[in-house]
Each structure stands twice: as structure tokens, then as C-alpha cells.
C-alpha atoms as a PDB file:
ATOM      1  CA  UNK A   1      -0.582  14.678  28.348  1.00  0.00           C
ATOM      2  CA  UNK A   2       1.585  11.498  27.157  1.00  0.00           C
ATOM      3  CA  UNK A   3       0.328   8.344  28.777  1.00  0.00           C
ATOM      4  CA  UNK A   4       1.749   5.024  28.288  1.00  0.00           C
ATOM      5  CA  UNK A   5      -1.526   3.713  26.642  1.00  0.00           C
ATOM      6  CA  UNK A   6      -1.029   6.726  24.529  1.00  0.00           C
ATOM      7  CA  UNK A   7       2.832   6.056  23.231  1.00  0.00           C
ATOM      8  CA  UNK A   8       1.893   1.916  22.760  1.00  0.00           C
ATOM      9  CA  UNK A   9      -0.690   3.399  20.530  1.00  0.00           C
ATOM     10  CA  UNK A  10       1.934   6.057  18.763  1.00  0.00           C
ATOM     11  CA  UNK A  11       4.147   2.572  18.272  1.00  0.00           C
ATOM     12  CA  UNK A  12       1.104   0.467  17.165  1.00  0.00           C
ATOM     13  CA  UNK A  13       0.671   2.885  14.544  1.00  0.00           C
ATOM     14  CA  UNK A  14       4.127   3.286  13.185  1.00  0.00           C
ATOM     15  CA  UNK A  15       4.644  -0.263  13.742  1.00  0.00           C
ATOM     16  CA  UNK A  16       1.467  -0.764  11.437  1.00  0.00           C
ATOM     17  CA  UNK A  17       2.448   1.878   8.843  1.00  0.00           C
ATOM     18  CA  UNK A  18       5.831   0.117   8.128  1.00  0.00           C
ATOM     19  CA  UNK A  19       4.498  -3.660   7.929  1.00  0.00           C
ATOM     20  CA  UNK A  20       1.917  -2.449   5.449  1.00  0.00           C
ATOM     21  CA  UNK A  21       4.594  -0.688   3.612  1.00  0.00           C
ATOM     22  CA  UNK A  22       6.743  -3.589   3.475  1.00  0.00           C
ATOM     23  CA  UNK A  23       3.617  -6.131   3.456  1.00  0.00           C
ATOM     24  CA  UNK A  24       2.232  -3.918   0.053  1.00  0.00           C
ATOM     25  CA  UNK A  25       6.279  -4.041  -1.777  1.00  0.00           C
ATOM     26  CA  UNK A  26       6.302  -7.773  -1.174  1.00  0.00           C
ATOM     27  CA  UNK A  27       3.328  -8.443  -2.354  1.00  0.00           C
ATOM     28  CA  UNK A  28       3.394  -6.063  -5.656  1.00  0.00           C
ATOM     29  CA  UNK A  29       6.731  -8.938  -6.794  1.00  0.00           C
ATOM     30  CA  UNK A  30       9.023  -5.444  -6.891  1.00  0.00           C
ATOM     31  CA  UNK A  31      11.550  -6.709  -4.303  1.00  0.00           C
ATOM     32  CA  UNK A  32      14.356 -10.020  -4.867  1.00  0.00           C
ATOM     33  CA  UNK A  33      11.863 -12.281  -4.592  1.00  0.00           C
ATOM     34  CA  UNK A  34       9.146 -11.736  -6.650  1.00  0.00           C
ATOM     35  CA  UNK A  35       5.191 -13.867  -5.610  1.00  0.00           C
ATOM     36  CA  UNK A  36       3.972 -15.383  -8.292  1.00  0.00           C
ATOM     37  CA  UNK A  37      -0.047 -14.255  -9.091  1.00  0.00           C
ATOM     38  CA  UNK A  38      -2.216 -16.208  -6.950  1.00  0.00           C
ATOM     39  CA  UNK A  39      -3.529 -16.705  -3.180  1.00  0.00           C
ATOM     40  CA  UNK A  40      -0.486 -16.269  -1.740  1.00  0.00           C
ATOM     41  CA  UNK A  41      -0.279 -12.760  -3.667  1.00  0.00           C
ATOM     42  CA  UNK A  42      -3.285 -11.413  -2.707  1.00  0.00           C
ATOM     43  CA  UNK A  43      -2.415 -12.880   1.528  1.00  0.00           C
ATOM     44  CA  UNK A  44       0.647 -10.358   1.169  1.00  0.00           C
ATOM     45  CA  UNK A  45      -1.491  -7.837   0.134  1.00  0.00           C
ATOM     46  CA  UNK A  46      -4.475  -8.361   2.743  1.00  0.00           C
ATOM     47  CA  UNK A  47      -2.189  -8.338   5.299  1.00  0.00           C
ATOM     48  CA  UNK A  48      -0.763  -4.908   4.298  1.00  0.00           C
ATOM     49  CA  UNK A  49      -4.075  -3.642   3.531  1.00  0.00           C
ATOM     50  CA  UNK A  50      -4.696  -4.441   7.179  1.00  0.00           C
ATOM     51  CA  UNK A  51      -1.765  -3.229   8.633  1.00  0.00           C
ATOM     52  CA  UNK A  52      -2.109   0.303   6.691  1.00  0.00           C
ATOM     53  CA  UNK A  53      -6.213   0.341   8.021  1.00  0.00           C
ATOM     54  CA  UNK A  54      -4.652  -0.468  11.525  1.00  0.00           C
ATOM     55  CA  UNK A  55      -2.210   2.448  11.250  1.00  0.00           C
ATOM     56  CA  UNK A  56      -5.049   4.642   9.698  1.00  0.00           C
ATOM     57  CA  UNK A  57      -7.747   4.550  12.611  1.00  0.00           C
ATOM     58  CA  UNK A  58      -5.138   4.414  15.630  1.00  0.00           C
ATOM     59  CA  UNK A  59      -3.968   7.738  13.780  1.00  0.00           C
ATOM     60  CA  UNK A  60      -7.420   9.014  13.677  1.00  0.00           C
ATOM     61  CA  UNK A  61      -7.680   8.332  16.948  1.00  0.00           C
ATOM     62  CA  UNK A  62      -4.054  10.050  17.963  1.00  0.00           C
ATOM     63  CA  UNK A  63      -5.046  13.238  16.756  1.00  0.00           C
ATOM     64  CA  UNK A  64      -7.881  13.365  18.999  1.00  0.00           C
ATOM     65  CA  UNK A  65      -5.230  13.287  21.637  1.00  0.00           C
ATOM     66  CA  UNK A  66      -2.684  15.398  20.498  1.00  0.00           C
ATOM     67  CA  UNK A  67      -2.271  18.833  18.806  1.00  0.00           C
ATOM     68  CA  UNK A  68      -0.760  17.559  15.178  1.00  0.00           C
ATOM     69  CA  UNK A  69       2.220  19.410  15.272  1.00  0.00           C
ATOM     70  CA  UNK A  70       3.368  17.045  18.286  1.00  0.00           C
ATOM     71  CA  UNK A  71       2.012  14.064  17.043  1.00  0.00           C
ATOM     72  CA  UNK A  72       3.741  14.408  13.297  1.00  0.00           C
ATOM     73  CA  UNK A  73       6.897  14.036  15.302  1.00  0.00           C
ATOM     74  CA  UNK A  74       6.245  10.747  16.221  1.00  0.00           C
ATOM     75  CA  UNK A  75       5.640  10.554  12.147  1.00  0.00           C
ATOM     76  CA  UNK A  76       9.269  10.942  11.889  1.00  0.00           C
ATOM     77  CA  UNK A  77      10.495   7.592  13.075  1.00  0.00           C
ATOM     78  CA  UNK A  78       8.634   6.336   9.793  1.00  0.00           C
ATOM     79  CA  UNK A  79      11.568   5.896   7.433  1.00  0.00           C
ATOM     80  CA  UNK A  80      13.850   4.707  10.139  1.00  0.00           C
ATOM     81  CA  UNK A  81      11.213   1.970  10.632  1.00  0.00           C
ATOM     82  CA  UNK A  82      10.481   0.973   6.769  1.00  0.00           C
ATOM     83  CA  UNK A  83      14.323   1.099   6.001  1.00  0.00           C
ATOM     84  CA  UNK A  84      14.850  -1.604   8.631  1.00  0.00           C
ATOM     85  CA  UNK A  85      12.071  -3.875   7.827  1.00  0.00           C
ATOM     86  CA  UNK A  86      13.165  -3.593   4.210  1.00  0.00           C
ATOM     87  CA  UNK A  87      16.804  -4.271   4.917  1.00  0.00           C
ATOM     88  CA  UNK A  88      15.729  -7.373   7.314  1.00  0.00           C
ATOM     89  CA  UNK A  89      12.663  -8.615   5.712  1.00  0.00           C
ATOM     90  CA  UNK A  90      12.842  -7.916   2.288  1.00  0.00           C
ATOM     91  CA  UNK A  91      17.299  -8.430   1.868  1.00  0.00           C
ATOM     92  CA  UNK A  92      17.647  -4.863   0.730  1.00  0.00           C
ATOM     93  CA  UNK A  93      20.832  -3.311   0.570  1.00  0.00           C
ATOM     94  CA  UNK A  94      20.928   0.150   2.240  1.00  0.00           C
ATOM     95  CA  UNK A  95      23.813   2.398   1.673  1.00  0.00           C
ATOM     96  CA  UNK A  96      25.170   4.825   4.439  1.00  0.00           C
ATOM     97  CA  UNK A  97      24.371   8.143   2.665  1.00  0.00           C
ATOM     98  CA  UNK A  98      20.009   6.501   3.069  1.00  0.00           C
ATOM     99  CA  UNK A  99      20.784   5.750   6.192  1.00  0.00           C
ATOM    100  CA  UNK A 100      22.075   9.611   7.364  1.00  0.00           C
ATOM    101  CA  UNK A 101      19.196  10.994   5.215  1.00  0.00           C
ATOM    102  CA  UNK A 102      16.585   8.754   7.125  1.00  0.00           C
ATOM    103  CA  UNK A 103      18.023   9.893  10.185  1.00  0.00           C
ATOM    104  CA  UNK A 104      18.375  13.908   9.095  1.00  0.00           C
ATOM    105  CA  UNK A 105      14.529  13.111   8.241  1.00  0.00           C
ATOM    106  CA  UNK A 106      13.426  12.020  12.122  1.00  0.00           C
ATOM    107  CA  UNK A 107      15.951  14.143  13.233  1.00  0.00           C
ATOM    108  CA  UNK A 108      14.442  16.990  11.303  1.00  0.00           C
ATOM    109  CA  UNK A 109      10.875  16.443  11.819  1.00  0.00           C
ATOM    110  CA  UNK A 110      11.523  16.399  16.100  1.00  0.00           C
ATOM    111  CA  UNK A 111      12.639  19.581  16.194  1.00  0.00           C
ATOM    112  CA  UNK A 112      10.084  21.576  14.195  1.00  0.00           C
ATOM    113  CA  UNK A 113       7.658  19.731  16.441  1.00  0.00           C
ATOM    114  CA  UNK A 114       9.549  20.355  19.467  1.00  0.00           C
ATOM    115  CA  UNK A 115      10.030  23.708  18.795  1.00  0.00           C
END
């Protein structure tokens, strides 16, 4: 049964996955604005070491709650979630065919899990 604690934890996890995605590019000095080596480097990359342990034990904890195939659905808003951190936070330019594909993905991944 969904619950509302249940779905903030579903978002708290996605949420998580994508910062520590975006957190871990920034920090490896692969994006526009590459981090020089040093303490600010290795901040970017404790915080998306966090972010991705965050995202890793409310997981854990999801699929105590729900059979898999439902919760992987909720796995699907993923992509949608990194390309829009990327685009805002890291100035990437996202083209309209990434955009349809991203939303083919989620799109994709509901309905095997709904049906």
C-alpha cells in the first residue's frame, strides 16, 4: 500500500540519486567548468558520495515495501531528473531528440511495471 511517508521516501531517493550524479560529474572537472584538484574537489565529491549512500539505503529500505517490479517504476523518473539538474546546474545543452528518449525511457519503464 502507497503511503505518503512512502512516496516522500520514493522522491528522497530519486532526488538523492540525481544530486549524486550531478554532484560526482562536477566534481570529476568533465563538465564547462572544470574544479581545480584540491578541497573544494574532493567537497563535490563527498557530497555526491553522500547523496548516492542516501539514495542507496532509502532504496534498500523501498524494497522492503514494495514488490520490485512496482518500485523500478518509480526508477524511471531517473533520467528525467539527471537531465534537468544537468541542464540547470551544470549549463548543459540538451537537444530535443534526449529529451523524447528520456521521456520514452519513464514512459517505458511505467508501463511494464504497471502492467
Amino acid at each position: 500500500m502507497i503511503t505518503l511517508t512512502s512516496l516522500a521516501l520514493v522522491a528522497l531517493s530519486q532526488l538523492a540519486l540525481a544530486a549524486g550524479e550531478v554532484c560526482l560529474k562536477h566534481a570529476s572537472g568533465s563538465d564547462h567548468k572544470p574544479i581545480p584538484p584540491g578541497p573544494a574537489r574532493a567537497a563535490w565529491y563527498g557530497v555526491g558520495i553522500a547523496a548516492m549512500s542516501i539514495w542507496f539505503f532509502v532504496w534498500l529500505h523501498l524494497m522492503r515495501l514494495f514488490e520490485l517490479n512496482r518500485l523500478f517504476a518509480f526508477e524511471g523518473v531517473s533520467p528525467l531528473l539527471v537531465a534537468c539538474a544537468s541542464a540547470l546546474f551544470l549549463n548543459e545543452k540538451i537537444t530535443v531528440q534526449a529529451w523524447f528518449a528520456s521521456f520514452l525511457i519513464a514512459f517505458g519503464i511505467t508501463l511494464v511495471a504497471v502492467f
